[in-house]
PDB file of N, CA and C in Angstrom:
ATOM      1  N   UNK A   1      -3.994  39.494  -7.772  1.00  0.00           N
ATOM      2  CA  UNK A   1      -4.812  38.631  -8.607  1.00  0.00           C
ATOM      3  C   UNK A   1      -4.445  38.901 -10.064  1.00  0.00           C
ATOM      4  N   UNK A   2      -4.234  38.238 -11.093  1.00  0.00           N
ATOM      5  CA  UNK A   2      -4.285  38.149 -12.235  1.00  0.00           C
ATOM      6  C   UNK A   2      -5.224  38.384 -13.023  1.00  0.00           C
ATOM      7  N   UNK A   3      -4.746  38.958 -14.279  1.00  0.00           N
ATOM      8  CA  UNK A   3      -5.987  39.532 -15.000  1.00  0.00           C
ATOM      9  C   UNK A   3      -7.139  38.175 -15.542  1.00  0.00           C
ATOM     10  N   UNK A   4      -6.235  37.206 -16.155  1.00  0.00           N
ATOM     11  CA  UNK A   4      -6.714  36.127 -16.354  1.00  0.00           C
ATOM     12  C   UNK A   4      -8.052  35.533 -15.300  1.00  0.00           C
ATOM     13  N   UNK A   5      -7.621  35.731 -13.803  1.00  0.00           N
ATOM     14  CA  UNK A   5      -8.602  35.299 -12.958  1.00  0.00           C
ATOM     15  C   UNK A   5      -9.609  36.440 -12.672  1.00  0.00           C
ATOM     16  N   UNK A   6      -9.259  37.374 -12.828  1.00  0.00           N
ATOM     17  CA  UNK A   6      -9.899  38.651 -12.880  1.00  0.00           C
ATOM     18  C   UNK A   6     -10.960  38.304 -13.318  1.00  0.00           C
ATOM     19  N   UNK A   7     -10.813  38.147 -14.961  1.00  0.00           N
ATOM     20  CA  UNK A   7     -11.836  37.852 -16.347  1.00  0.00           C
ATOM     21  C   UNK A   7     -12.306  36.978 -15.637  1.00  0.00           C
ATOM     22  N   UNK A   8     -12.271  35.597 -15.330  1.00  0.00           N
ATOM     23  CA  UNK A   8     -12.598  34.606 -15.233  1.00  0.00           C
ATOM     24  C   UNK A   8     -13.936  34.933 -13.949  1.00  0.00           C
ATOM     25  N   UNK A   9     -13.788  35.551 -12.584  1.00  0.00           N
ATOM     26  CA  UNK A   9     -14.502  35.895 -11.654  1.00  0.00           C
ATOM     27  C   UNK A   9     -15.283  36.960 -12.163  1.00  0.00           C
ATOM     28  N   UNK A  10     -15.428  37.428 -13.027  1.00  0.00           N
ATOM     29  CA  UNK A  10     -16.187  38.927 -13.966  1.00  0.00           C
ATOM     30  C   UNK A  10     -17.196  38.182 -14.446  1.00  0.00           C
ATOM     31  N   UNK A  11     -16.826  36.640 -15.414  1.00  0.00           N
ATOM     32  CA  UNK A  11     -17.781  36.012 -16.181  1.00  0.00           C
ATOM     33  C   UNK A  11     -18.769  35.132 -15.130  1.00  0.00           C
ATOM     34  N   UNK A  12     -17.934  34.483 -14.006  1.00  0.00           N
ATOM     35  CA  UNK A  12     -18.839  34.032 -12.945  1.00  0.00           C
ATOM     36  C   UNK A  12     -19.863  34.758 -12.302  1.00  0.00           C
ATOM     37  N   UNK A  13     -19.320  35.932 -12.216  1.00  0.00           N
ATOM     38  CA  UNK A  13     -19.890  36.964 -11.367  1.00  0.00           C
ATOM     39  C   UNK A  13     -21.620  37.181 -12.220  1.00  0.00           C
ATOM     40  N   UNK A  14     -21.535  36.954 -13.655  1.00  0.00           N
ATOM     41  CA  UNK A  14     -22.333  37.247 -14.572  1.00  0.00           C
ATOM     42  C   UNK A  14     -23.594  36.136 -14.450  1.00  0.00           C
ATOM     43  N   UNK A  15     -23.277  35.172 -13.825  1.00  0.00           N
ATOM     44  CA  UNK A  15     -24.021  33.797 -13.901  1.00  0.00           C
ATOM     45  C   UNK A  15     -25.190  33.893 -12.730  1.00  0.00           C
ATOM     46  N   UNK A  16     -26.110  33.254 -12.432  1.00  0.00           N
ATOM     47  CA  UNK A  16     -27.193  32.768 -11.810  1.00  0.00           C
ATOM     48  C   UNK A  16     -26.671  32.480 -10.516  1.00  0.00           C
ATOM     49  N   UNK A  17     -26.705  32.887  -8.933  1.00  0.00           N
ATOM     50  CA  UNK A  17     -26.338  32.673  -7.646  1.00  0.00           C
ATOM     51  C   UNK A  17     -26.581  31.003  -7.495  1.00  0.00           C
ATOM     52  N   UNK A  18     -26.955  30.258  -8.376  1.00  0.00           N
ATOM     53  CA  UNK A  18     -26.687  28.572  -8.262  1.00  0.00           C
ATOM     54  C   UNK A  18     -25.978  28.354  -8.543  1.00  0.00           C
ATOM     55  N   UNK A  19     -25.760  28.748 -10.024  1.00  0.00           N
ATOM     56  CA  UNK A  19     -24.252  28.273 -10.817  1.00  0.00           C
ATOM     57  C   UNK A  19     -22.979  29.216 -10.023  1.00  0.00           C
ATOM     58  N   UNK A  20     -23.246  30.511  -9.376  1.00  0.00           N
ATOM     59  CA  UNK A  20     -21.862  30.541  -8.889  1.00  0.00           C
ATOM     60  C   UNK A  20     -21.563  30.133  -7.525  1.00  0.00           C
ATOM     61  N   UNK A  21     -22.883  29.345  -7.213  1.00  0.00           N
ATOM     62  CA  UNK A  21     -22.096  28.150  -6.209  1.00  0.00           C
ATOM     63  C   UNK A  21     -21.711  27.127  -6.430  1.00  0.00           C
ATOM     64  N   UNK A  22     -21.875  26.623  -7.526  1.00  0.00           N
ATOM     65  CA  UNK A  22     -21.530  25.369  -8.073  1.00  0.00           C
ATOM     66  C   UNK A  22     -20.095  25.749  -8.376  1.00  0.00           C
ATOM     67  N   UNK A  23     -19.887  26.991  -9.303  1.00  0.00           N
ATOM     68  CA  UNK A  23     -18.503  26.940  -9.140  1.00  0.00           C
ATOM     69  C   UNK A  23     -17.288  26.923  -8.659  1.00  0.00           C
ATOM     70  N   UNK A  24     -18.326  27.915  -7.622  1.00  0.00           N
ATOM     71  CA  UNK A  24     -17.671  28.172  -5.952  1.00  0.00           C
ATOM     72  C   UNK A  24     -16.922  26.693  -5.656  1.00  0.00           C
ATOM     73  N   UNK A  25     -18.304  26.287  -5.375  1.00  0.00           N
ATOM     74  CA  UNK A  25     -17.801  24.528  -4.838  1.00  0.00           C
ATOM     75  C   UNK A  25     -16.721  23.581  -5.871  1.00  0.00           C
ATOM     76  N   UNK A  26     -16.799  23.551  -6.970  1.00  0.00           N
ATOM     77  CA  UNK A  26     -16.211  22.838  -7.794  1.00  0.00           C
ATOM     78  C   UNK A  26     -14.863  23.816  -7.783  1.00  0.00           C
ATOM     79  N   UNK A  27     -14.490  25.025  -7.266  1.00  0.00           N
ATOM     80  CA  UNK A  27     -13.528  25.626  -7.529  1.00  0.00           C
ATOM     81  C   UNK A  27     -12.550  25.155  -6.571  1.00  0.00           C
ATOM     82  N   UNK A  28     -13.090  25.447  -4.941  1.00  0.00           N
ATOM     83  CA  UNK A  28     -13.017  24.899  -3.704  1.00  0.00           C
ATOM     84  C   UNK A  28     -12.369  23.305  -3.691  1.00  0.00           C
ATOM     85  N   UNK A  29     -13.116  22.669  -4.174  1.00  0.00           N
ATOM     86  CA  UNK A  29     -12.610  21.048  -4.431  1.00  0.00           C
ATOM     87  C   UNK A  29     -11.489  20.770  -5.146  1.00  0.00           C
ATOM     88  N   UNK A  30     -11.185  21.597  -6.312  1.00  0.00           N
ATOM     89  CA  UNK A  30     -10.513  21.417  -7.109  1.00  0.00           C
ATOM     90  C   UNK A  30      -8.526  21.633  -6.574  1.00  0.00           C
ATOM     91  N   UNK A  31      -9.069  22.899  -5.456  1.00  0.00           N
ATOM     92  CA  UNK A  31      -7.438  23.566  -4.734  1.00  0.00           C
ATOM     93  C   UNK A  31      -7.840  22.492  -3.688  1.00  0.00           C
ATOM     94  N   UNK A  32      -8.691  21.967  -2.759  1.00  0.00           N
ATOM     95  CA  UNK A  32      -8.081  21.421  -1.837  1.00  0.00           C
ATOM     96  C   UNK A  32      -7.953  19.809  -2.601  1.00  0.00           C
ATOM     97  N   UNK A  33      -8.074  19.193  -3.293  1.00  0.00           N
ATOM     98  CA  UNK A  33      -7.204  18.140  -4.002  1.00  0.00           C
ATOM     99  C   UNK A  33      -6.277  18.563  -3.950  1.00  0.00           C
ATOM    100  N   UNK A  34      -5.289  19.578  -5.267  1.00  0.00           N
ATOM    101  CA  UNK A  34      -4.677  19.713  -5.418  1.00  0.00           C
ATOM    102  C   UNK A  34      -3.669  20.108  -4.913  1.00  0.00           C
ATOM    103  N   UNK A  35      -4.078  20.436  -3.493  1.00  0.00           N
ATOM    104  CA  UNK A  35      -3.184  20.635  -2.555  1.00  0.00           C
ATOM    105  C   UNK A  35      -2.381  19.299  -1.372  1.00  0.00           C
ATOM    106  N   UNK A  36      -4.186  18.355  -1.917  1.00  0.00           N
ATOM    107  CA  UNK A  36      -3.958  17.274  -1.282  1.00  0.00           C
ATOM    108  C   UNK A  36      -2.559  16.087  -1.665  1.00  0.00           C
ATOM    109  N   UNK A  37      -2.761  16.542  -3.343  1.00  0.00           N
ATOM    110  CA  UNK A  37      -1.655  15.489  -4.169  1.00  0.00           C
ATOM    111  C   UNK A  37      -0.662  16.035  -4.194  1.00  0.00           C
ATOM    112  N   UNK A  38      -0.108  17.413  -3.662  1.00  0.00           N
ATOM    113  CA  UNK A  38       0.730  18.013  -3.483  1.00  0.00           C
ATOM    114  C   UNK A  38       1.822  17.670  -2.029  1.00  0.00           C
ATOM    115  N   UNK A  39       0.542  17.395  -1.060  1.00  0.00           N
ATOM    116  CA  UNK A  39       1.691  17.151  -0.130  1.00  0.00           C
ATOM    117  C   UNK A  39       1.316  15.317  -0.069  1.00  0.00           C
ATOM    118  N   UNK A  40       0.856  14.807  -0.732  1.00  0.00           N
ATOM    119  CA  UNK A  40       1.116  13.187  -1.145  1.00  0.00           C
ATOM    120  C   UNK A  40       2.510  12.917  -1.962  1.00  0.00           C
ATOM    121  N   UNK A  41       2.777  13.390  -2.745  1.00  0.00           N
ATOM    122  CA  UNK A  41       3.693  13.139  -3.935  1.00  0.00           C
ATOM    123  C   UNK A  41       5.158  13.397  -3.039  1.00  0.00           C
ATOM    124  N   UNK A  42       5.127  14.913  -2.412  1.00  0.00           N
ATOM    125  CA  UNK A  42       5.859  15.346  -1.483  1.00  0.00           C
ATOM    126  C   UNK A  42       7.112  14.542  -0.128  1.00  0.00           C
ATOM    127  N   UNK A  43       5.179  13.983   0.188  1.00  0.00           N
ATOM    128  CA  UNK A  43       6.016  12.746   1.226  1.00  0.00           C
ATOM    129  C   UNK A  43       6.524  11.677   0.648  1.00  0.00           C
ATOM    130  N   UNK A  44       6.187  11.447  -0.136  1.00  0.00           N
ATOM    131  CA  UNK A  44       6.090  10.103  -1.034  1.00  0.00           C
ATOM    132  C   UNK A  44       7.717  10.176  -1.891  1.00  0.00           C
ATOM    133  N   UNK A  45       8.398  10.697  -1.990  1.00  0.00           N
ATOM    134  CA  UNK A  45       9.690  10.882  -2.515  1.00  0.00           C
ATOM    135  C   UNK A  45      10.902  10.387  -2.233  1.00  0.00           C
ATOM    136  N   UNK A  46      10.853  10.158  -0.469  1.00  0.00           N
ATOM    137  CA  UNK A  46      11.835   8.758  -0.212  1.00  0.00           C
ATOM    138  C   UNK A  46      11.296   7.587  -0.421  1.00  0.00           C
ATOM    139  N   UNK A  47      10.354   7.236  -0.707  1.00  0.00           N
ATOM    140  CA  UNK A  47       9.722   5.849  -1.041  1.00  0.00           C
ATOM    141  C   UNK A  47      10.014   5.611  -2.759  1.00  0.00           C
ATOM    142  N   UNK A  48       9.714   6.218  -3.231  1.00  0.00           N
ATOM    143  CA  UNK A  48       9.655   7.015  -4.443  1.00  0.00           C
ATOM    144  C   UNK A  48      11.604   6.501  -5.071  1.00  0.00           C
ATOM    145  N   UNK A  49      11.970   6.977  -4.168  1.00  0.00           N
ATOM    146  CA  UNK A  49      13.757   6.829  -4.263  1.00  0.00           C
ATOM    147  C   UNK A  49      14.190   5.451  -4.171  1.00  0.00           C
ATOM    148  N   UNK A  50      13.710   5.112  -3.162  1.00  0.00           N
ATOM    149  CA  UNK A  50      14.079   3.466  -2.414  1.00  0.00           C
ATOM    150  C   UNK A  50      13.444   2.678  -3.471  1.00  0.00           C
ATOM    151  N   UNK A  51      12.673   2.663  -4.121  1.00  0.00           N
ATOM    152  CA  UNK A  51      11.759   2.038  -5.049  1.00  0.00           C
ATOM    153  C   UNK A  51      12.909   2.123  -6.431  1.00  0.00           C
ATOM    154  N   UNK A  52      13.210   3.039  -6.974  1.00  0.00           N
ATOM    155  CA  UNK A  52      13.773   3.491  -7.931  1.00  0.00           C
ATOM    156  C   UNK A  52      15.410   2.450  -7.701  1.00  0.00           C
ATOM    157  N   UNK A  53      15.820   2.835  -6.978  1.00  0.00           N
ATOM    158  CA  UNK A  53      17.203   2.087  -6.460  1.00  0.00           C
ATOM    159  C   UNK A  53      16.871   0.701  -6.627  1.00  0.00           C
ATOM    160  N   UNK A  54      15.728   0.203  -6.109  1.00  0.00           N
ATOM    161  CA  UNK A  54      15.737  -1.483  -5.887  1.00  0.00           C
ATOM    162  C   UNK A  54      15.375  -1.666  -7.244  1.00  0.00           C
ATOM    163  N   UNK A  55      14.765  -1.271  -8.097  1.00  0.00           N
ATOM    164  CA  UNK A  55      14.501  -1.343  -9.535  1.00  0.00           C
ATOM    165  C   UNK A  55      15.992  -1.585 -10.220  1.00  0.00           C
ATOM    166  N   UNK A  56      16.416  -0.320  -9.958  1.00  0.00           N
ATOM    167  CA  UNK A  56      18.245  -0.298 -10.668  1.00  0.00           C
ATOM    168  C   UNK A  56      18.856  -1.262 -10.628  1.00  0.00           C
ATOM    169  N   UNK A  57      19.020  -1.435  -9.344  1.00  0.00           N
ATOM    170  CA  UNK A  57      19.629  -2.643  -8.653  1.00  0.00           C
ATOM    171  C   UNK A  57      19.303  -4.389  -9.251  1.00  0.00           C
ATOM    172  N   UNK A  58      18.193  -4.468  -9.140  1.00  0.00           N
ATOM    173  CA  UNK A  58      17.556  -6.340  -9.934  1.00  0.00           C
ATOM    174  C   UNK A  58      17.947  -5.724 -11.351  1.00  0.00           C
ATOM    175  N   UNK A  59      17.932  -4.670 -12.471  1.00  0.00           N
ATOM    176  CA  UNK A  59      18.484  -4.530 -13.393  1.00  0.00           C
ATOM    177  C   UNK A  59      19.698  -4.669 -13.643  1.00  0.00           C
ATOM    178  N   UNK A  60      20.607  -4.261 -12.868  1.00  0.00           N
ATOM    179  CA  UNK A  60      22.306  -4.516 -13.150  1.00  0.00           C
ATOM    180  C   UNK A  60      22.476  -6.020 -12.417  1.00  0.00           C
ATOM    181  N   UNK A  61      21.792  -6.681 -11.718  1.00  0.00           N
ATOM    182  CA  UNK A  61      21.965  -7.959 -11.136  1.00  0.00           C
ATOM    183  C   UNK A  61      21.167  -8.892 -12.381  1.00  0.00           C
ATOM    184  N   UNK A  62      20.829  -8.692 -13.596  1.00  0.00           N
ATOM    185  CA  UNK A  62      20.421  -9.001 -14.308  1.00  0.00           C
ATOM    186  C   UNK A  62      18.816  -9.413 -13.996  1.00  0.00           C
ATOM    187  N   UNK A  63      18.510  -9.181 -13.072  1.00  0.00           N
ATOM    188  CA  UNK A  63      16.668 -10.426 -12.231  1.00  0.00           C
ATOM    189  C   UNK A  63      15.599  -9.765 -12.949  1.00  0.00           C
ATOM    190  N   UNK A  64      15.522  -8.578 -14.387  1.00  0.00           N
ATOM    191  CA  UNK A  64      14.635  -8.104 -14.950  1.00  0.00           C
ATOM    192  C   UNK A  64      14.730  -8.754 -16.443  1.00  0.00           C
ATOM    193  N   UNK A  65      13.211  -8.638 -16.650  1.00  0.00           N
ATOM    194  CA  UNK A  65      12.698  -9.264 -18.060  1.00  0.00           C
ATOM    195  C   UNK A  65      12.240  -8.069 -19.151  1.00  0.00           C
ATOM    196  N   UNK A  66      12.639  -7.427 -20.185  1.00  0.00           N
ATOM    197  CA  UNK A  66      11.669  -7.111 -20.832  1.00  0.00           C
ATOM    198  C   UNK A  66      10.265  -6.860 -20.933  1.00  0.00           C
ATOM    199  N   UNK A  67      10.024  -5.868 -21.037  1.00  0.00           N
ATOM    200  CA  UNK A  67       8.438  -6.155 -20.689  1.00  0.00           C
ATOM    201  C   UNK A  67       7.837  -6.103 -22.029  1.00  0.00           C
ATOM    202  N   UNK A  68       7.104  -7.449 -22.382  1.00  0.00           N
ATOM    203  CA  UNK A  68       6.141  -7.230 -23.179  1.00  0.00           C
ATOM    204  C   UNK A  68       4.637  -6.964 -23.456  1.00  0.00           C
ATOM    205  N   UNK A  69       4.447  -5.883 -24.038  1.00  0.00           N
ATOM    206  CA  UNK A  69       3.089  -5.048 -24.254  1.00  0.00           C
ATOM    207  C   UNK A  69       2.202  -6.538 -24.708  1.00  0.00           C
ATOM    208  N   UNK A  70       2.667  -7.298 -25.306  1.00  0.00           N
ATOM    209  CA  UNK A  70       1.439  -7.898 -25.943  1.00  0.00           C
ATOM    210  C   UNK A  70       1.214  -9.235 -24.522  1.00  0.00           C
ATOM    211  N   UNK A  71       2.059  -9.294 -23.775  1.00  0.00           N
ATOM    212  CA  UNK A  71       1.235 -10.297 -22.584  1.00  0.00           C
ATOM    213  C   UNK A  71       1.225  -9.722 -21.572  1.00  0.00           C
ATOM    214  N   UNK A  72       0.762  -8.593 -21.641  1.00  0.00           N
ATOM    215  CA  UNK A  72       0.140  -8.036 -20.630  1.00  0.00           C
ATOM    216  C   UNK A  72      -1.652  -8.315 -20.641  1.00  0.00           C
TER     217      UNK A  72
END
């Protein structure tokens, strides 16, 4: 463990048994997202590719416009 998280579980530790479930929970939520967009992005990388290519591609075939900010 890191000192950083160390400190950080020292100052929780200091708080009211509500608030360090709240953090608990909000801590909890926070890694399993982030684990969630982790293996989203992950899979998502040959799509991600194929997407990128067909983009390239209507660009050197000339079939893209400029995009303008103001008619959007």
């Amino acid at each position: 463990m890191t000192a950083l998280l160390e400190k950080a579980l020292a100052e929780i530790s200091k708080l009211p048994p509500p608030q360090q479930e709240e953090v608990a929970a909000w801590l909890l939520a926070e890694l399993t997202d982030e684990g969630h967009w982790a293996t989203s992005f992950a899979n998502s990388q040959p799509t991600l590719d194929a997407l990128a290519d067909e983009a390239l591609a209507e660009h050197r075939a000339a079939l893209t416009e400029p995009l303008d900010p103001d008619r959007l």
